[in-house]
Protein backbone atom coordinates (compact mmCIF):
# COMPACT_ATOMS: atom_id res chain seq x y z
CA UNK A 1 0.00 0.00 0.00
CA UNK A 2 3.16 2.11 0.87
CA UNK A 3 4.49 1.51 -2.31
CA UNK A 4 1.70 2.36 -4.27
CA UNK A 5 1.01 5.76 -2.12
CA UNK A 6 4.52 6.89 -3.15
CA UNK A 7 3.96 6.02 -6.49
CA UNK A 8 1.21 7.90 -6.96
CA UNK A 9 2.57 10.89 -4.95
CA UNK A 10 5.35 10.32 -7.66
CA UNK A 11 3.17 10.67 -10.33
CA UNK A 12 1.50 14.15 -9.19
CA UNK A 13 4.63 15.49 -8.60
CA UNK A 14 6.01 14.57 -12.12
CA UNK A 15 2.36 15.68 -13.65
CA UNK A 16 2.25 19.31 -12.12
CA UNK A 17 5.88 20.31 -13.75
CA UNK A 18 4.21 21.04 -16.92
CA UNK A 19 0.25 21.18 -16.97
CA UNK A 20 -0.31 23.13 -19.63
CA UNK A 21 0.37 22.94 -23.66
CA UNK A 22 -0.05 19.76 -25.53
CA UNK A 23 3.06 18.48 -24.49
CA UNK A 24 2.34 18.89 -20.82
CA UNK A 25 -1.37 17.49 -20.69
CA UNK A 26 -0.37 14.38 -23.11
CA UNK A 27 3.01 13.82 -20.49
CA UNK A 28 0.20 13.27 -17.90
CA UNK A 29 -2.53 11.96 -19.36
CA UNK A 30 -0.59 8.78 -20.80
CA UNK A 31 2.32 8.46 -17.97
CA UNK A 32 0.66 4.42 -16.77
CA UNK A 33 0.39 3.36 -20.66
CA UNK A 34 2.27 0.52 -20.99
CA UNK A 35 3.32 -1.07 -24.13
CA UNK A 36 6.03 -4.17 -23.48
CA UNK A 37 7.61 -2.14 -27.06
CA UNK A 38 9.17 0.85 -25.84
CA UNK A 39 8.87 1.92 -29.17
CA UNK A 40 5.43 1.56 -29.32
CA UNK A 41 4.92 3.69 -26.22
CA UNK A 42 7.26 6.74 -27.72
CA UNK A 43 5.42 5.94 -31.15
CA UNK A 44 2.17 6.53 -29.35
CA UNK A 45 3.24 9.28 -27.48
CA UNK A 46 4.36 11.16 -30.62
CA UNK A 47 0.88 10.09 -32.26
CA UNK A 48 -1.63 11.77 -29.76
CA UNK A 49 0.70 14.84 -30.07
CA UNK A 50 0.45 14.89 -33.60
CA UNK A 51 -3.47 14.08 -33.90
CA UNK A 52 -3.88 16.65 -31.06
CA UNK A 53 -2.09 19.73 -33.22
CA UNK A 54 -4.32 18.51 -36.54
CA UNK A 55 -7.61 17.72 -34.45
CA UNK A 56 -9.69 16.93 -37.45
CA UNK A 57 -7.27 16.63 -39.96
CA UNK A 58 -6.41 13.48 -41.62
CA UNK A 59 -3.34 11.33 -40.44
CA UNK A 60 -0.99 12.68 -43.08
CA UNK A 61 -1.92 16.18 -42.37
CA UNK A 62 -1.18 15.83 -39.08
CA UNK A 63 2.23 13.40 -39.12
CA UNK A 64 3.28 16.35 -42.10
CA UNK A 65 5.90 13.83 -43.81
CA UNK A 66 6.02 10.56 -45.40
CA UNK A 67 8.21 8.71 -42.62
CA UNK A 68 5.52 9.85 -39.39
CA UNK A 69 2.53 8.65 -41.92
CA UNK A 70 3.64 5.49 -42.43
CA UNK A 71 4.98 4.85 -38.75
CA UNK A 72 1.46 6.06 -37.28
CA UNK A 73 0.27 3.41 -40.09
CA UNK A 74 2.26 0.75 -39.09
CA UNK A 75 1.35 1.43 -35.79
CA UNK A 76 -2.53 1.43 -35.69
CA UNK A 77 -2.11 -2.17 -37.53
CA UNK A 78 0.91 -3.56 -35.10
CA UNK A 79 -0.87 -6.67 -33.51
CA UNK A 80 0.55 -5.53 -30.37
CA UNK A 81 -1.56 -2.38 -30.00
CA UNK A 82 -5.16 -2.80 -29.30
CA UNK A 83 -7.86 -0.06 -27.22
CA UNK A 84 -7.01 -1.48 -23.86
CA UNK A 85 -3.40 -0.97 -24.41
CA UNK A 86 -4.62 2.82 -25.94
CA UNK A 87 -7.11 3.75 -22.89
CA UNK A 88 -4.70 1.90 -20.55
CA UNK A 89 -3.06 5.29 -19.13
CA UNK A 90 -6.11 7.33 -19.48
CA UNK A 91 -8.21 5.11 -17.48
CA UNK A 92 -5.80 5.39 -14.67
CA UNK A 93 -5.87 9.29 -14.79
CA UNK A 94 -9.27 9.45 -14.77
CA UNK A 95 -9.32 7.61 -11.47
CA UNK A 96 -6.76 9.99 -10.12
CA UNK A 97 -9.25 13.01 -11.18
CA UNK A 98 -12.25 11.55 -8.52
CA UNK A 99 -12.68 14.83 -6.11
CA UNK A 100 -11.74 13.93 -3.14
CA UNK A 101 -14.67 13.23 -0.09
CA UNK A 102 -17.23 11.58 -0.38
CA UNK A 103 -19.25 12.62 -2.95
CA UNK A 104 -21.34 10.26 -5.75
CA UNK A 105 -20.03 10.45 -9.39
CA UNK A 106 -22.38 9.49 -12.37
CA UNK A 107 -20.71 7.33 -15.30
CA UNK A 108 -23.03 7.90 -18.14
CA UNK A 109 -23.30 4.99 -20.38
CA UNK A 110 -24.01 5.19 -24.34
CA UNK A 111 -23.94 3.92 -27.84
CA UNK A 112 -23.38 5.55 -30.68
CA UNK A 113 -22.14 4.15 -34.79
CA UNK A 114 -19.40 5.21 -36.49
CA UNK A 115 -20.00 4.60 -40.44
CA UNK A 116 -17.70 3.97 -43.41
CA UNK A 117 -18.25 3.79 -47.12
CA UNK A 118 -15.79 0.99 -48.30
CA UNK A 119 -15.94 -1.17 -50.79
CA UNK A 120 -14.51 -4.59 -49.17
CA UNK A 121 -17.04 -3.93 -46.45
CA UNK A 122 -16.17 -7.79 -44.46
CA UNK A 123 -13.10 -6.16 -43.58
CA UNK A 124 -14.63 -3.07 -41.10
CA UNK A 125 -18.06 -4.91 -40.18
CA UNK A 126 -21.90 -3.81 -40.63
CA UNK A 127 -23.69 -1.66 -38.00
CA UNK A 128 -27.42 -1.21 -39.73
CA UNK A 129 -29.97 -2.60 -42.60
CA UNK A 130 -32.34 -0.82 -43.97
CA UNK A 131 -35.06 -1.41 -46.43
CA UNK A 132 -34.04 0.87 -49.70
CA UNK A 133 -36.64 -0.61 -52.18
CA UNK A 134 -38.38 -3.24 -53.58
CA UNK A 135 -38.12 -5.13 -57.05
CA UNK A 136 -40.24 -6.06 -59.78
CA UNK A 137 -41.41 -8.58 -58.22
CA UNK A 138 -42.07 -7.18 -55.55
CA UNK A 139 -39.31 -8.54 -53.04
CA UNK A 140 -37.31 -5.97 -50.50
CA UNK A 141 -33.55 -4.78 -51.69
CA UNK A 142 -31.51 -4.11 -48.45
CA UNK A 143 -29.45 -1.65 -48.09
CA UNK A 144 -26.15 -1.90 -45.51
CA UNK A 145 -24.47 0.46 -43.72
CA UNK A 146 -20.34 -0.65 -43.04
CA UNK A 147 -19.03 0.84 -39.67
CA UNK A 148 -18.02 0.04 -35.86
CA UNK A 149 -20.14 0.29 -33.05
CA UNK A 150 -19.05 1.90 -29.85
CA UNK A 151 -20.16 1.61 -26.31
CA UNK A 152 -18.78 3.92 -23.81
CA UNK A 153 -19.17 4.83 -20.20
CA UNK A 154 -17.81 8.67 -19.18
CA UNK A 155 -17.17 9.84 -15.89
CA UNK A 156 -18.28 13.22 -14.81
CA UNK A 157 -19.27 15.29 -11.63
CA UNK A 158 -22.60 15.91 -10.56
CA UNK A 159 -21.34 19.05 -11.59
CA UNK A 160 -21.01 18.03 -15.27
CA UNK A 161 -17.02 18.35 -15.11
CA UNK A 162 -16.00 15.41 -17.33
CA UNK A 163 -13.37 13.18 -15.45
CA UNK A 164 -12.74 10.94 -17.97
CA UNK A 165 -13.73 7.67 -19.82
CA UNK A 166 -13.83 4.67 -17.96
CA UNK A 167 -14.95 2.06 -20.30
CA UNK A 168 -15.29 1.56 -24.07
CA UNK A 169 -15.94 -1.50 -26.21
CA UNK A 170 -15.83 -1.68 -29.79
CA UNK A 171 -17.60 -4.27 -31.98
CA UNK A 172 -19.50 -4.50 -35.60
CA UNK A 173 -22.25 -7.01 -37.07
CA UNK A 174 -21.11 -9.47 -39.26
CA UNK A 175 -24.74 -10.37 -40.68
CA UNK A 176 -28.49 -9.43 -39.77
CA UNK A 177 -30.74 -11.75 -38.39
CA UNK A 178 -34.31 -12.65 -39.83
CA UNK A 179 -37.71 -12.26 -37.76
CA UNK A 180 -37.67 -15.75 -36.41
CA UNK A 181 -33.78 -15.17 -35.90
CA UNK A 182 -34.52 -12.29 -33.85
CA UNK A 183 -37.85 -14.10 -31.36
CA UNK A 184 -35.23 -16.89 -30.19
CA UNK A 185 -32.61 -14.53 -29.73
CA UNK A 186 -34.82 -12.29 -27.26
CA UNK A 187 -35.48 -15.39 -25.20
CA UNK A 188 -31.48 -15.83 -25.29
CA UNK A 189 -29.49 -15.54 -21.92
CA UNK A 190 -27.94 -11.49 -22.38
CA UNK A 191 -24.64 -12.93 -21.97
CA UNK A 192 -25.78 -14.29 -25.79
CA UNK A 193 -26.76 -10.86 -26.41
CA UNK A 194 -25.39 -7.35 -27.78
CA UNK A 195 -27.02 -6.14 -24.47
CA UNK A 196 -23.87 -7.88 -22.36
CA UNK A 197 -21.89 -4.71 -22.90
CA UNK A 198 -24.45 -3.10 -20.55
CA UNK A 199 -23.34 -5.36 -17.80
CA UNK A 200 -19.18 -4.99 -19.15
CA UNK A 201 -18.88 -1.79 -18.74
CA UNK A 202 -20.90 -1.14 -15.25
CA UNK A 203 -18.39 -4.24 -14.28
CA UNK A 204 -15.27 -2.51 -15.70
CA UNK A 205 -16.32 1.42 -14.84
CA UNK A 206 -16.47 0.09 -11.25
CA UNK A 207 -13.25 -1.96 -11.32
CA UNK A 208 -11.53 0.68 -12.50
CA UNK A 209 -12.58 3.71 -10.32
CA UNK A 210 -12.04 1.52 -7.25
CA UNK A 211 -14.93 3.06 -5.12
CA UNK A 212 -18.16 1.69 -5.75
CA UNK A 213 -20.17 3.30 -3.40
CA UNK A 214 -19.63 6.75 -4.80
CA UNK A 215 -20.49 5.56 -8.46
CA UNK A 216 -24.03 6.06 -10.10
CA UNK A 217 -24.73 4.83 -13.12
CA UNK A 218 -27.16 6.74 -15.72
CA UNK A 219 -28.26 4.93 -18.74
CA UNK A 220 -31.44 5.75 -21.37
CA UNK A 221 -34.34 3.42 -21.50
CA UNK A 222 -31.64 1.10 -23.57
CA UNK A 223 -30.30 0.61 -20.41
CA UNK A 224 -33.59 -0.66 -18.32
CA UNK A 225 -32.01 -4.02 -18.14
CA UNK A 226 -32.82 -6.21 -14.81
CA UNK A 227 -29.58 -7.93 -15.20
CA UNK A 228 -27.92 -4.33 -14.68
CA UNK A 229 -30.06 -4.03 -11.89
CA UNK A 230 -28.78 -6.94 -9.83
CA UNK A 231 -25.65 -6.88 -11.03
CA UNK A 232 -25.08 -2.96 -9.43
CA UNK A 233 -26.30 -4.65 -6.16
CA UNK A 234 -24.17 -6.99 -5.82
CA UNK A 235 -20.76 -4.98 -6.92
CA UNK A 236 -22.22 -2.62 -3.92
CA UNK A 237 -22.99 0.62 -6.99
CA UNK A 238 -25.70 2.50 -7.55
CA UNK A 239 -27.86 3.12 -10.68
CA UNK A 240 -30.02 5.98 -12.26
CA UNK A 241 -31.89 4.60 -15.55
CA UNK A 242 -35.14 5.80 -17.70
CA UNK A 243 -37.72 3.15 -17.73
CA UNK A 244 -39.34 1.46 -20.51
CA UNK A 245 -40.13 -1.81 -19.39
CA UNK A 246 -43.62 -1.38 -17.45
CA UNK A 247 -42.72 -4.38 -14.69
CA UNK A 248 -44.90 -5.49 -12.05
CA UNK A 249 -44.67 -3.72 -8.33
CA UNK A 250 -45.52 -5.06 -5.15
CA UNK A 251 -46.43 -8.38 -6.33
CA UNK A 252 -48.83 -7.46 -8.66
CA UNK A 253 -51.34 -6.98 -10.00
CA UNK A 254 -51.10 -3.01 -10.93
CA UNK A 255 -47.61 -2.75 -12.25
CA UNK A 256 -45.02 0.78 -12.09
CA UNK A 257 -46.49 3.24 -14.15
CA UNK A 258 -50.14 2.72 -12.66
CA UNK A 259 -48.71 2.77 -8.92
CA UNK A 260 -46.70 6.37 -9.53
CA UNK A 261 -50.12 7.19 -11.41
CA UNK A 262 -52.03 6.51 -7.95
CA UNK A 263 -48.85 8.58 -6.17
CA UNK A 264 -50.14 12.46 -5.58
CA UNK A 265 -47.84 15.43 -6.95
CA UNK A 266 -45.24 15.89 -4.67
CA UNK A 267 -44.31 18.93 -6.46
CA UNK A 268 -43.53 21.57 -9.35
CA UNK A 269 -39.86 21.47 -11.01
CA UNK A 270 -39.26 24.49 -13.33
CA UNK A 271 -36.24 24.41 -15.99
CA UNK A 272 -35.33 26.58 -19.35
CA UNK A 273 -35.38 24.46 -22.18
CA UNK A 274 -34.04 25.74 -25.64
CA UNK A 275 -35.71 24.18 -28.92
CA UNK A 276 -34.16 22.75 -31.95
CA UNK A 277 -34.49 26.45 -33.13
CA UNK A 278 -32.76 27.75 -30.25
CA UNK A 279 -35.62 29.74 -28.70
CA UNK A 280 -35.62 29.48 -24.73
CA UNK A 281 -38.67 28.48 -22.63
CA UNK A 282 -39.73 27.42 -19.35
CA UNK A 283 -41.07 24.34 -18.67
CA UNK A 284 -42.61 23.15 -15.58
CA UNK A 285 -42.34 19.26 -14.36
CA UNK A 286 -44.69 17.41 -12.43
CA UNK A 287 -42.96 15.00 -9.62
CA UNK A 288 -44.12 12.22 -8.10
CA UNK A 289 -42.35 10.05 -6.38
CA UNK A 290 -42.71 6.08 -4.61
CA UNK A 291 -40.81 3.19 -3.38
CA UNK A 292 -42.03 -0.18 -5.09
CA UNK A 293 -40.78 -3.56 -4.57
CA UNK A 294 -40.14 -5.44 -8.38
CA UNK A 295 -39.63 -8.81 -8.82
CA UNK A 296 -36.87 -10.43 -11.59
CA UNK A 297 -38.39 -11.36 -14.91
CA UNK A 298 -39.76 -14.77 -15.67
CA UNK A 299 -36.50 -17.18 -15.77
CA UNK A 300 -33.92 -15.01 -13.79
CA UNK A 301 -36.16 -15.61 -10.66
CA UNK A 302 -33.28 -18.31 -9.33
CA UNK A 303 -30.58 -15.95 -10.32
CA UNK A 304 -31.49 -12.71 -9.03
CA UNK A 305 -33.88 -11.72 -6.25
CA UNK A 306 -36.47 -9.07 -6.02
CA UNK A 307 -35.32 -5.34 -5.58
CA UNK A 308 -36.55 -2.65 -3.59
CA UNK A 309 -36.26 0.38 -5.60
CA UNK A 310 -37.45 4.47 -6.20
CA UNK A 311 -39.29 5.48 -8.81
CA UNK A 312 -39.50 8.88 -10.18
CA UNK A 313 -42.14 10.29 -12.52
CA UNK A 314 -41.32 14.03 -14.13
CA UNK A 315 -43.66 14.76 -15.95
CA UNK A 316 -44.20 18.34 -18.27
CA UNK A 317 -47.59 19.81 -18.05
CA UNK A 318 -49.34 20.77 -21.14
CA UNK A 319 -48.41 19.68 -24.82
CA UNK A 320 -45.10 21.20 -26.38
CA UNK A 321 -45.31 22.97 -29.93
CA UNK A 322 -41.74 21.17 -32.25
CA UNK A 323 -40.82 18.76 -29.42
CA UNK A 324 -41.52 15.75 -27.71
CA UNK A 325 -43.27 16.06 -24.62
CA UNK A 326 -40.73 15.46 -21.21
CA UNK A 327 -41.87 12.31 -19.75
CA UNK A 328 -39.56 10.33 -17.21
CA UNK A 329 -39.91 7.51 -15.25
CA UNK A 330 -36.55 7.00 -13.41
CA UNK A 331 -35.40 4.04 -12.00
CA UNK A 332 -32.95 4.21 -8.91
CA UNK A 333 -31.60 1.87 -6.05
CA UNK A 334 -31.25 5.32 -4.20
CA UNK A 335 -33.63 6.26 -1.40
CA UNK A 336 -35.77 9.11 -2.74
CA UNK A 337 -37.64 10.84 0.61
CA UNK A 338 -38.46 14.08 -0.32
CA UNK A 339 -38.87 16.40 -3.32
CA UNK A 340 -35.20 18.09 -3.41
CA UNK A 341 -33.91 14.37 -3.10
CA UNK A 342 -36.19 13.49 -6.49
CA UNK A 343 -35.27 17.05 -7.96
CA UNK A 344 -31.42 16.34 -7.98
CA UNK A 345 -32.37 12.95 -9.81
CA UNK A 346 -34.05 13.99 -12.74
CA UNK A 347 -31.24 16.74 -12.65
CA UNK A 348 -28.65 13.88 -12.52
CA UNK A 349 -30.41 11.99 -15.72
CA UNK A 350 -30.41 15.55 -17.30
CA UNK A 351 -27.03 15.26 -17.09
CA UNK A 352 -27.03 11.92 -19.72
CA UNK A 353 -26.75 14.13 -22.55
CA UNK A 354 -22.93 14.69 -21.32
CA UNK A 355 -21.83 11.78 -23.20
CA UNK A 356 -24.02 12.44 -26.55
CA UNK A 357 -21.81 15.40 -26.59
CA UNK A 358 -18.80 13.62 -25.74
CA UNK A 359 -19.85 11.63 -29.21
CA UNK A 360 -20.67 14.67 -31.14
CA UNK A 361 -16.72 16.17 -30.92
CA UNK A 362 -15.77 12.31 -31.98
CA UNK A 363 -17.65 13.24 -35.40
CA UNK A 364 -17.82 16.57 -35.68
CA UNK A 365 -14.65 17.91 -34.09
CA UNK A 366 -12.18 14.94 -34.24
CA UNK A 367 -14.19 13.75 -38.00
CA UNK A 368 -14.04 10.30 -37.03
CA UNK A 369 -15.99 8.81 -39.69
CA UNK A 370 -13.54 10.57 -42.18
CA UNK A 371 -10.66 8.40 -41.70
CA UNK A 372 -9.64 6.36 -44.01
CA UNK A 373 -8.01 3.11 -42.40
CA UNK A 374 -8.86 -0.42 -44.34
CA UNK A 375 -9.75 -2.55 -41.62
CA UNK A 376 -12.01 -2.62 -38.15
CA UNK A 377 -8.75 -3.60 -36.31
CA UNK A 378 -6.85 -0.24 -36.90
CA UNK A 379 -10.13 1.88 -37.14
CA UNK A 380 -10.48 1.05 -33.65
CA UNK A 381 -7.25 1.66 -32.43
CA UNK A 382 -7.48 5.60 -33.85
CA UNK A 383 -10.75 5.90 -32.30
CA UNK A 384 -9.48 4.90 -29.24
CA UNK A 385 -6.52 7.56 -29.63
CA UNK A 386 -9.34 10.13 -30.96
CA UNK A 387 -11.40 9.29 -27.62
CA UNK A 388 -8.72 10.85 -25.15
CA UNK A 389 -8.53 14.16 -27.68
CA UNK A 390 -12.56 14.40 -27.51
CA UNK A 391 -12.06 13.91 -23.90
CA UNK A 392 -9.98 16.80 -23.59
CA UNK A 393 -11.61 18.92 -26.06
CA UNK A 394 -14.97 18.58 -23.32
CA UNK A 395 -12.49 18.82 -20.56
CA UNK A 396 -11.76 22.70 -21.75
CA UNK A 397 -14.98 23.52 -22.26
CA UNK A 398 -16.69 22.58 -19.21
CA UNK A 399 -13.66 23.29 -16.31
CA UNK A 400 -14.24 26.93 -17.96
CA UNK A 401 -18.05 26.81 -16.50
CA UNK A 402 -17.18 24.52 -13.33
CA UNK A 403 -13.76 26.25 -11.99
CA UNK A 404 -14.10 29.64 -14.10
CA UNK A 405 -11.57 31.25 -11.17
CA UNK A 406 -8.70 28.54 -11.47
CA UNK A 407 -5.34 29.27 -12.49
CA UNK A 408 -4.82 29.64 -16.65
CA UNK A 409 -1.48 27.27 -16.09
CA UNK A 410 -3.61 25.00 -15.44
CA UNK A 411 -4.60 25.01 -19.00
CA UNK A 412 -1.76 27.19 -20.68
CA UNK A 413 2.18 27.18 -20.98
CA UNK A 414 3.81 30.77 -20.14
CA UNK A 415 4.25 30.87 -24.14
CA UNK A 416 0.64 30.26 -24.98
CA UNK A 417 -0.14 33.08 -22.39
CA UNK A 418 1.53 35.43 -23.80
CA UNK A 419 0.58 34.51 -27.91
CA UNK A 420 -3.03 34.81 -26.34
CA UNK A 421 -3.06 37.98 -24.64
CA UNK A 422 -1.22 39.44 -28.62
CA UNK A 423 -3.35 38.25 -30.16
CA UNK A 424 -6.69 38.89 -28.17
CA UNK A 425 -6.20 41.83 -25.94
CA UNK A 426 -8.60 42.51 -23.10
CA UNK A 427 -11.84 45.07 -23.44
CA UNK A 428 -10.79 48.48 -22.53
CA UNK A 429 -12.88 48.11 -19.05
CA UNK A 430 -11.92 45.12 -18.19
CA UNK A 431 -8.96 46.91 -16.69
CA UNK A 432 -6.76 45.02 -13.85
CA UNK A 433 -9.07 41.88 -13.83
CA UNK A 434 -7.88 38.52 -12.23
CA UNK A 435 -5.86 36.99 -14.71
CA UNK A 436 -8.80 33.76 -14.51
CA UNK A 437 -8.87 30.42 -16.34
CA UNK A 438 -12.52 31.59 -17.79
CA UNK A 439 -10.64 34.68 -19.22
CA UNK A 440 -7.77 32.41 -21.14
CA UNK A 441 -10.42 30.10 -22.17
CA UNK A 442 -12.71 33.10 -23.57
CA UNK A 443 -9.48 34.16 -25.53
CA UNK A 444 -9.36 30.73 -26.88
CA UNK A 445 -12.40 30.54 -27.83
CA UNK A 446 -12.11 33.63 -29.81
CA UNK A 447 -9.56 32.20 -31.91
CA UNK A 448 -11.88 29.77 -33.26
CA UNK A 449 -14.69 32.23 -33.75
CA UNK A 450 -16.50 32.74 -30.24
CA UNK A 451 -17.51 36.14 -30.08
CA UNK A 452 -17.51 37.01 -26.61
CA UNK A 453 -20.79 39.11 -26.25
CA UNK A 454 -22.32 40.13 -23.01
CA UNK A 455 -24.87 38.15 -24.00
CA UNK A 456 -23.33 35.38 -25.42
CA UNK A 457 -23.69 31.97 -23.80
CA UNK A 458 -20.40 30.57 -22.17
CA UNK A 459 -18.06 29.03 -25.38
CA UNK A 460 -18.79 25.65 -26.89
CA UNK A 461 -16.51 22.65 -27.68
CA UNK A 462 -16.57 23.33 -31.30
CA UNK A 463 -15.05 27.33 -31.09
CA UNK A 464 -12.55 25.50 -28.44
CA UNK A 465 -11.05 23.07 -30.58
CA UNK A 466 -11.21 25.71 -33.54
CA UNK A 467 -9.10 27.47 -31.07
CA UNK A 468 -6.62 25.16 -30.19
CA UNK A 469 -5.71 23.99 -33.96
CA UNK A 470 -4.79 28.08 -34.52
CA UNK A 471 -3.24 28.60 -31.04
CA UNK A 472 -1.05 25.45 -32.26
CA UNK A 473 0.10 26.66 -35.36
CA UNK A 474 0.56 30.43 -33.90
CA UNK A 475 2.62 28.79 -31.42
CA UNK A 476 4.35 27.04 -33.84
CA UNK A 477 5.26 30.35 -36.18
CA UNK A 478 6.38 32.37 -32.53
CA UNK A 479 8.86 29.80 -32.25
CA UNK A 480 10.15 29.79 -35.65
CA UNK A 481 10.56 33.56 -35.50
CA UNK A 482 12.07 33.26 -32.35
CA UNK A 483 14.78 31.24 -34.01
CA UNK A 484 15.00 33.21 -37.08
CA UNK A 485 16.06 36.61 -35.46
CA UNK A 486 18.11 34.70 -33.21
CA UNK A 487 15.99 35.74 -29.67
């Protein structure tokens, strides 16, 4: 236990010489990957540097030369690298980023697809068919989509700080099953089942954070699985899931939704919502609240027992004009006992659309589904790669709203300081302000477009990565001049 203390102690001290820059952050982030190569570790060392600076450029954009291409090539298809080798380092530093205390964490869990047009698509996998047409004779023409599924489980505060992933799993389809196919299958044990990653990843997020009593897990009504019920009980977690199986409660006969029905209001819960089109509005919530008893479905009854759990209904009054109505049923091993305790759980689950972000910058910021690797083996390992750059991408945008008065080294070398505050001087009245994270973050931000209006909302992750490609390359040309007039 010694041994491991000073080894972490170690690793802080090492970690907080250099925070900031690319360098710096990357130093830290990957310092407990291990690859048995140590070429392979300095190879993937250089890599996230390199995809870091080009963030959304292709691999040989970013390697620059001919020799770097074909070494970050050779290395996404070495049989010796694989995601767990990848995410190795950064699981371990998101453990180290738990707050200290007591308090819970969430891990949101999610899916989301990846697709790929190739031609030799048996090499990458299928992830969706679709009906495109029918023929003259009347008979359906499929249509498949090639790509790699991901399943991934994030951990962030219950202030929305993202901590870090601590779980992913990678797979594709190698054929579609037929109506009949698909009946048996549903009667199939889930470790038979796509569903099993569920259970994996609740398994491996709580392995790996090491404190299971703290952890909450939040899933979507893909996630209303009894197996991941029982399964948090008896690792000693906690979970916070939509419903959308209607089970029996209390034995029967009236099952959850018409028990919470019976339940009187327990109160009003008013939030601002903004639309697809951007227009703001508040909504108000109806809460209810009850603790059922459910039993485990027919056929699990020997392997898991009944569970006593809360149920929380929230509700919107009246009928929305462009959007679906809000209508939650939580699910939660957590004693619910009043209205603020049912409040911060439907603010919790709120908090689920964390990690559909986290999967937008994947896309839209890193372009994952514009790379152009041949096979599902070395797609995954530069999605794995592109995972701890979206990761830090959120990281910047949301410590700027959680810990807007923390230090800018945090963030920023001396260097970048300095090219920021050139390059994006401060408003004549903002006069001897607190040199604040939130200010070098704005500036940032500004680099890749944010405007910075009194009214403007705080920046987003795509102006922040827009700023960090040009704060690379500025950083890049101060250098070079540097050299050039011989300062």
């Amino acid at each position: 236990m010694r041994q491991q203390q000073k080894h972490l102690e170690s690793k802080k001290e090492r970690g907080t010489q250099q925070l900031g820059g690319t360098a710096g952050w990357i130093d830290q982030e990957l310092l407990e990957s291990e690859f048995r190569d140590v070429r392979l570790g300095k190879r993937f060392r250089r890599l996230v540097e390199q995809l870091a600076e080009g963030m959304g450029k292709s691999i040989p954009w970013a390697c620059q030369d001919w020799a770097n291409t074909k070494a970050a090539y050779r290395f996404f298809s070495n049989a010796g690298v694989n995601e767990e080798k990848i995410l190795a380092g950064h699981f371990q530093s998101t453990r180290e980023r738990l707050p200290a205390g007591e308090s819970l964490i969430l891990v949101l869990h999610d899916t989301t697809e990846f697709s790929y047009k190739r031609e030799d698509q048996a090499a990458i996998g299928l992830i969706s068919k679709a009906t495109m047409r029918k023929d003259q004779q009347g008979q359906s023409i499929f249509f498949t989509t090639c790509g790699i599924c991901m399943h991934s489980s994030l951990a962030v505060t219950t202030a929305g700080l993202p901590l870090g992933l601590t779980a992913v799993k990678f797979w594709s389809r190698k054929q579609f099953k037929g109506l009949p196919q698909r009946r048996k299958a549903h009667a199939a044990p889930i470790e038979e089942k796509e569903s099993i990653r569920w259970l994996e990843n609740l398994r491996d997020s709580t392995q790996r954070l090491g404190q299971a009593e703290r952890c909450v897990h939040v899933g979507d009504q893909e996630s209303d699985i009894y197996d991941l019920f029982a399964v948090a009980e008896q690792l000693g977690t906690h979970f916070l899931v939509r419903t959308r199986a209607d089970r029996l409660a209390d034995g029967g006969p009236e099952t959850v939704a018409e028990k919470i029905r019976q339940t009187p209001r327990r109160g009003l819960y008013r939030i601002s919502l903004r639309d697809q089109q951007g227009q703001v509005s508040e909504v108000v919530l109806e809460i209810r609240y009850r603790r059922l008893r459910i039993q485990s479905p027919q056929g699990k009854k020997k392997r898991y027992p009944a569970l006593t759990v809360s149920v929380i209904e929230a509700r919107e009054q009246g009928t929305p004009r462009g959007r679906d109505k809000i209508d939650w049923k939580l699910i939660t091993d957590l004693p619910v006992s009043s209205r603020p305790a049912a409040i911060e759980k439907v603010q919790w689950y709120a908090l689920r659309w964390k990690i559909e972000t986290f999967h937008k910058i994947l896309k839209s910021g890193c372009k994952a589904e514009e790379a152009k690797l041949r096979t599902a083996a070395r797609l995954v390992n530069l999605l794995a790669v592109l995972c701890i750059l979206s990761w830090r991408v959120f990281w910047l945008t949301m410590i700027n709203r959680t810990n807007p008065d923390g230090h800018p080294e945090l963030v920023f070398t001396a260097l970048e300081l300095q090219v920021l505050d050139r390059l994006v001087p401060d408003k004549p009245h903002a006069g001897g302000r607190k040199r604040s994270l939130a200010r070098y973050l704005t500036k940032l931000a500004q680099l890749g477009g944010y405007l910075a209006r009194n009214s403007d909302s705080p920046p987003g992750n795509m102006v922040i990565w827009r700023g960090l490609s040009r704060l690379v390359d500025l950083e890049l040309g101060v250098m070079i001049g540097a050299q050039l007039v011989g300062n």
